[in-house]
C-alpha atoms as a PDB file:
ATOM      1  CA  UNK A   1       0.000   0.000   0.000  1.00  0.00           C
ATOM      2  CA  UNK A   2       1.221   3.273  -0.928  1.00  0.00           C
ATOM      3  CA  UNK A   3       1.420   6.184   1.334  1.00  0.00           C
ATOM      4  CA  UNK A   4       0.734   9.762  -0.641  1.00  0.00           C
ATOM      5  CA  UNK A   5       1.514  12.814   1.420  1.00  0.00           C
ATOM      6  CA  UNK A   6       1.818  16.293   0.590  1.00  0.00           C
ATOM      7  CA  UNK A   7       4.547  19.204   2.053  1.00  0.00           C
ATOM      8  CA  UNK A   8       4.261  22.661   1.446  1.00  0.00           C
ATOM      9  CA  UNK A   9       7.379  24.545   0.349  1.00  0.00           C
ATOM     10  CA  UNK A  10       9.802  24.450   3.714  1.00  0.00           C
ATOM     11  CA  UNK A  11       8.007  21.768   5.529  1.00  0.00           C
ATOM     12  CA  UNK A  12      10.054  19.203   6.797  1.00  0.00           C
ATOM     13  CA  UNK A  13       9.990  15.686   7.193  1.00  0.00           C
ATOM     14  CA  UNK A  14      11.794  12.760   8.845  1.00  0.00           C
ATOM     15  CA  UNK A  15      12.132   9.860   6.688  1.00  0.00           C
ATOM     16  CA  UNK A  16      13.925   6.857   8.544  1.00  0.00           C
ATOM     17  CA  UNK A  17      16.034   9.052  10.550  1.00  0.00           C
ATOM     18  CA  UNK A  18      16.560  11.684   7.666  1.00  0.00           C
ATOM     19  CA  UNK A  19      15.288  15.081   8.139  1.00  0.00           C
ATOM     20  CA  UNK A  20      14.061  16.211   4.291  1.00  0.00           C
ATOM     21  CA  UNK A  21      12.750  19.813   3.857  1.00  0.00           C
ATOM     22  CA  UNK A  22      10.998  20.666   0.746  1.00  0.00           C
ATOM     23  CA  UNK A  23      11.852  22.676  -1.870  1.00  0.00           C
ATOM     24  CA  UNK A  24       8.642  24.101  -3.289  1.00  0.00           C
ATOM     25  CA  UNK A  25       5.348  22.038  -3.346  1.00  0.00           C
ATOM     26  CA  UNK A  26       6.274  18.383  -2.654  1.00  0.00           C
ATOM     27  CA  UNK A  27       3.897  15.730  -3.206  1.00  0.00           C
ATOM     28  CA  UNK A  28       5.495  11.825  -2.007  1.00  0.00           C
ATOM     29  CA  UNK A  29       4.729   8.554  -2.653  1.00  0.00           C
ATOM     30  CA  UNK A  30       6.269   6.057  -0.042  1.00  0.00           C
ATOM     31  CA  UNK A  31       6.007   2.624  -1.313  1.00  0.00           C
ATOM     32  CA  UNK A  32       7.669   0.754   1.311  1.00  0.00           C
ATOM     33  CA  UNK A  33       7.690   0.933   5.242  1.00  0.00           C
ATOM     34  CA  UNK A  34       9.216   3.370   7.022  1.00  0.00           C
ATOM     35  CA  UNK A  35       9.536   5.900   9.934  1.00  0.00           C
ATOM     36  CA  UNK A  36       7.646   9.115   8.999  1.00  0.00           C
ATOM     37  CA  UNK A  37       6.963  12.340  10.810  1.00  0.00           C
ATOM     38  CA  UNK A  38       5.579  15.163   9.118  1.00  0.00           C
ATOM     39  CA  UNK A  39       7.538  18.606  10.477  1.00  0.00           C
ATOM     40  CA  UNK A  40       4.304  19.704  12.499  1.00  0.00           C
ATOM     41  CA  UNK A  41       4.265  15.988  14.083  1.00  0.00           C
ATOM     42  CA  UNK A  42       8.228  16.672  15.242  1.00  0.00           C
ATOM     43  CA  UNK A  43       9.289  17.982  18.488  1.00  0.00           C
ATOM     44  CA  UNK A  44      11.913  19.271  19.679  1.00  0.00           C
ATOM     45  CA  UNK A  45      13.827  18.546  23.134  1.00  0.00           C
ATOM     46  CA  UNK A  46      13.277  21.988  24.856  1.00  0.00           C
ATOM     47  CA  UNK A  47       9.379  21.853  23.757  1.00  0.00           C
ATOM     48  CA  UNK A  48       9.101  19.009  26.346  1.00  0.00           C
ATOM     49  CA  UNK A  49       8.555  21.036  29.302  1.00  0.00           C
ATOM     50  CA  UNK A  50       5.520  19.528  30.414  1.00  0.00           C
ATOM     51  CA  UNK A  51       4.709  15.636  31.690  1.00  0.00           C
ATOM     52  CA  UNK A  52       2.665  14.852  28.633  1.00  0.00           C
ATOM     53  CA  UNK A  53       4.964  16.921  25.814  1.00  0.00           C
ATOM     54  CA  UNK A  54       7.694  15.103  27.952  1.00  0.00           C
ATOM     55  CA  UNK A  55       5.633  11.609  26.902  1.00  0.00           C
ATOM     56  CA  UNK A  56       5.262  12.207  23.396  1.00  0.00           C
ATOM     57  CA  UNK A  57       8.944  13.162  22.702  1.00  0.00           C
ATOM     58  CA  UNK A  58       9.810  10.175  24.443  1.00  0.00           C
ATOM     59  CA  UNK A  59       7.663   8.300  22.335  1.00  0.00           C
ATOM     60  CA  UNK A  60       8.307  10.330  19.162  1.00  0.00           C
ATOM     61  CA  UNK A  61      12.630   9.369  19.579  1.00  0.00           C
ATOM     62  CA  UNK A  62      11.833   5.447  20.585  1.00  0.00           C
ATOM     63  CA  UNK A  63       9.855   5.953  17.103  1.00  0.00           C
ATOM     64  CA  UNK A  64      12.273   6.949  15.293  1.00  0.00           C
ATOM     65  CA  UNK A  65      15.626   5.953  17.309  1.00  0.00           C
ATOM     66  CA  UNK A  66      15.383   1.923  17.390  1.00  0.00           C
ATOM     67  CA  UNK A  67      18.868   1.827  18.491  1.00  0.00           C
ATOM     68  CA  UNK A  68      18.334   3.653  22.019  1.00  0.00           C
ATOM     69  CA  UNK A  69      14.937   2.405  22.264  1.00  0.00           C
ATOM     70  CA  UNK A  70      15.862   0.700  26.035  1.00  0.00           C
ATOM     71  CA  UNK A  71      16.292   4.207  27.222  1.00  0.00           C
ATOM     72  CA  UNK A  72      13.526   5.367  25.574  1.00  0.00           C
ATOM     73  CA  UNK A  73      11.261   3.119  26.914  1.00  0.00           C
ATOM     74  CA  UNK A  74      12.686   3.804  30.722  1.00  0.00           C
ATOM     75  CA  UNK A  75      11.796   7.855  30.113  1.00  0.00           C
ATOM     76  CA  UNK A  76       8.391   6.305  28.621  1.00  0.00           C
ATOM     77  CA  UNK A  77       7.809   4.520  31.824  1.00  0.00           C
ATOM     78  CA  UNK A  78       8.778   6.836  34.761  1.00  0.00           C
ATOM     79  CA  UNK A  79       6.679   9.460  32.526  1.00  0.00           C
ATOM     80  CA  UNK A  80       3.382   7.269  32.426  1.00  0.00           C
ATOM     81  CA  UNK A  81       3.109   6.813  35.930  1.00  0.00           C
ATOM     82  CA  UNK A  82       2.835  10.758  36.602  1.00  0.00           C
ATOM     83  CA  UNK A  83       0.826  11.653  33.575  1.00  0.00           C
ATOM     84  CA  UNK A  84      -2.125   9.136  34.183  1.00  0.00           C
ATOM     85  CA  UNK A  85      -2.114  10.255  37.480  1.00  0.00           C
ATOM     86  CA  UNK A  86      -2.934  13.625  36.185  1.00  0.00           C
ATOM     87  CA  UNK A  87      -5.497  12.147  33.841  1.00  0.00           C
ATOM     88  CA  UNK A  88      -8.855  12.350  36.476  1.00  0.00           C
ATOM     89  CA  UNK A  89     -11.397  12.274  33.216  1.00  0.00           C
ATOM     90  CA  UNK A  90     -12.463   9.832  31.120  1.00  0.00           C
ATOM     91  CA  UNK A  91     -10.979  11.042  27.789  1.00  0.00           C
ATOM     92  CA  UNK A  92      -7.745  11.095  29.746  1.00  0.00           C
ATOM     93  CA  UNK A  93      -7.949   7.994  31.168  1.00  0.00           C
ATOM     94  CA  UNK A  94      -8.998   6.404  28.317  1.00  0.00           C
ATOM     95  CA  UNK A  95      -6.192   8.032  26.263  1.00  0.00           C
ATOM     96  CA  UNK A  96      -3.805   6.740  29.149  1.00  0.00           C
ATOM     97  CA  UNK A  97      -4.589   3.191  28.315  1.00  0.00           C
ATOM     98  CA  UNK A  98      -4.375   3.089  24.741  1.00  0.00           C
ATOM     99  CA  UNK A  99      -1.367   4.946  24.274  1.00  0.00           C
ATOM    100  CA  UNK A 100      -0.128   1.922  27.370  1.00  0.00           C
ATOM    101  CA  UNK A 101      -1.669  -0.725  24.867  1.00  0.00           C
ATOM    102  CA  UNK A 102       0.015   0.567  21.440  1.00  0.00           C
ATOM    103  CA  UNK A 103       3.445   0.987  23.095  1.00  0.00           C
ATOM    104  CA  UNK A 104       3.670  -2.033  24.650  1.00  0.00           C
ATOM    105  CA  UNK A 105       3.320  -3.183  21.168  1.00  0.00           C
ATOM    106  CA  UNK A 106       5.844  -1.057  19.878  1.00  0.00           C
ATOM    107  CA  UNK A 107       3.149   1.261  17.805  1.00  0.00           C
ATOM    108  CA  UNK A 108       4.782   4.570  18.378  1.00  0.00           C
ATOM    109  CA  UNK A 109       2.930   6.328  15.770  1.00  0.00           C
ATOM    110  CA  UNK A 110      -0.423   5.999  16.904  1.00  0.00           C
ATOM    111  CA  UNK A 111       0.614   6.096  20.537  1.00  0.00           C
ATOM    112  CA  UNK A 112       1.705   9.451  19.463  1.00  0.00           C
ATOM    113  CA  UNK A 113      -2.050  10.601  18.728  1.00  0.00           C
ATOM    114  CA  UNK A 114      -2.717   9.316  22.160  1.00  0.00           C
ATOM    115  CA  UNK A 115       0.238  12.194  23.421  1.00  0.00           C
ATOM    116  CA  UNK A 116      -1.690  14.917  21.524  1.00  0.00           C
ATOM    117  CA  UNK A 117      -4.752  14.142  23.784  1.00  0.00           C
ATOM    118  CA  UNK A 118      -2.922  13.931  26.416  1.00  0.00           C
ATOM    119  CA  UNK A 119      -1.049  17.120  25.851  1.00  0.00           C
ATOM    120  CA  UNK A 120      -4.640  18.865  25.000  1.00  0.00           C
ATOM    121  CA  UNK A 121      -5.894  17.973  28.051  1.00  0.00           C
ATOM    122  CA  UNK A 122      -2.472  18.999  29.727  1.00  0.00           C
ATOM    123  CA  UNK A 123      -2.783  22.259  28.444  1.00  0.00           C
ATOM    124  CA  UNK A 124      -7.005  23.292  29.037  1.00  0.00           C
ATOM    125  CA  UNK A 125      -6.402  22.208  32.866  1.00  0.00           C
ATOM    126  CA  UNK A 126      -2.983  24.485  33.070  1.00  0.00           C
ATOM    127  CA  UNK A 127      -4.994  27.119  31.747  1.00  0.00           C
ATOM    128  CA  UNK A 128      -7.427  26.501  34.016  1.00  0.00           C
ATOM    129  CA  UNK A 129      -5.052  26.550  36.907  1.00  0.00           C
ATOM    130  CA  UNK A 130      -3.742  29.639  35.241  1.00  0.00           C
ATOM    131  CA  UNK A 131      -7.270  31.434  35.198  1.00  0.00           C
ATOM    132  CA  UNK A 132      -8.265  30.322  38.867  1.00  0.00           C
ATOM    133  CA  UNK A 133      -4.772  32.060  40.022  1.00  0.00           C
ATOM    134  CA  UNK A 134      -5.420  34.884  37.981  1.00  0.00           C
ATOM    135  CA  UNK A 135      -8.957  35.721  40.006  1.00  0.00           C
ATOM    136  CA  UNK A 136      -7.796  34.909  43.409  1.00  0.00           C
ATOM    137  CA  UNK A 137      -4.639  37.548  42.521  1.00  0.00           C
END
């Protein structure tokens, strides 16, 4: 099966370790498998300043860094524990246990969409935090 993806001039992608950026309108076709990230899917270290962006950069190097993917998984690990603890709804709860489920199976991409909830919900209950502070002040 072919995967067809597009990149607007600039964008950047990682390719099996390879960082590409496009020159002009790109259009791929990617006829075997491989490790792909599309440039808005890529993070970098010093974005990971919260549990859950912590958790998907984790989970976005064992994806794409097979060869230190025992350390990964230890950063993976001590992360989880903390982040699920934060996760009191059900969306976040029920994001904590799939993104458990695909990376115990070693499906880093998808247990990357699990991340974004996780980092959604992350963010709406710091800036809730945030707004309660901001009316007691």
């Amino acid at each position: 099966m072919t995967l067809r993806i597009s990149l607007r001039d600039g964008e950047r992608v990682v390719i099996n370790g390879a960082i590409i950026r496009s020159s002009g309108r790109t259009d791929l076709a990617i006829e075997s498998k491989v490790t792909i990230l599309r440039g808005r899917e890529i993070m970098a270290p010093a974005e990971a300043n919260t549990p859950a962006r912590a958790l998907y950069f984790h989970t976005m190097m064992a994806y794409l860094d097979p060869e230190r993917i025992e350390e990964h998984h230890r950063q993976i690990l001590g992360l989880l524990g903390g982040v699920s603890r934060l996760s009191t709804c059900e969306t976040g709860r029920a994001a904590v246990a799939s993104f458990a489920e695909r990376a115990a199976s070693a499906d880093y991409y998808r247990a990357l969409g699990d991340c974004r909830t996780l980092m959604r919900l992350e963010h709406d209950a710091l800036a809730g935090v945030a707004e309660v502070a901001e009316l007691a002040a």
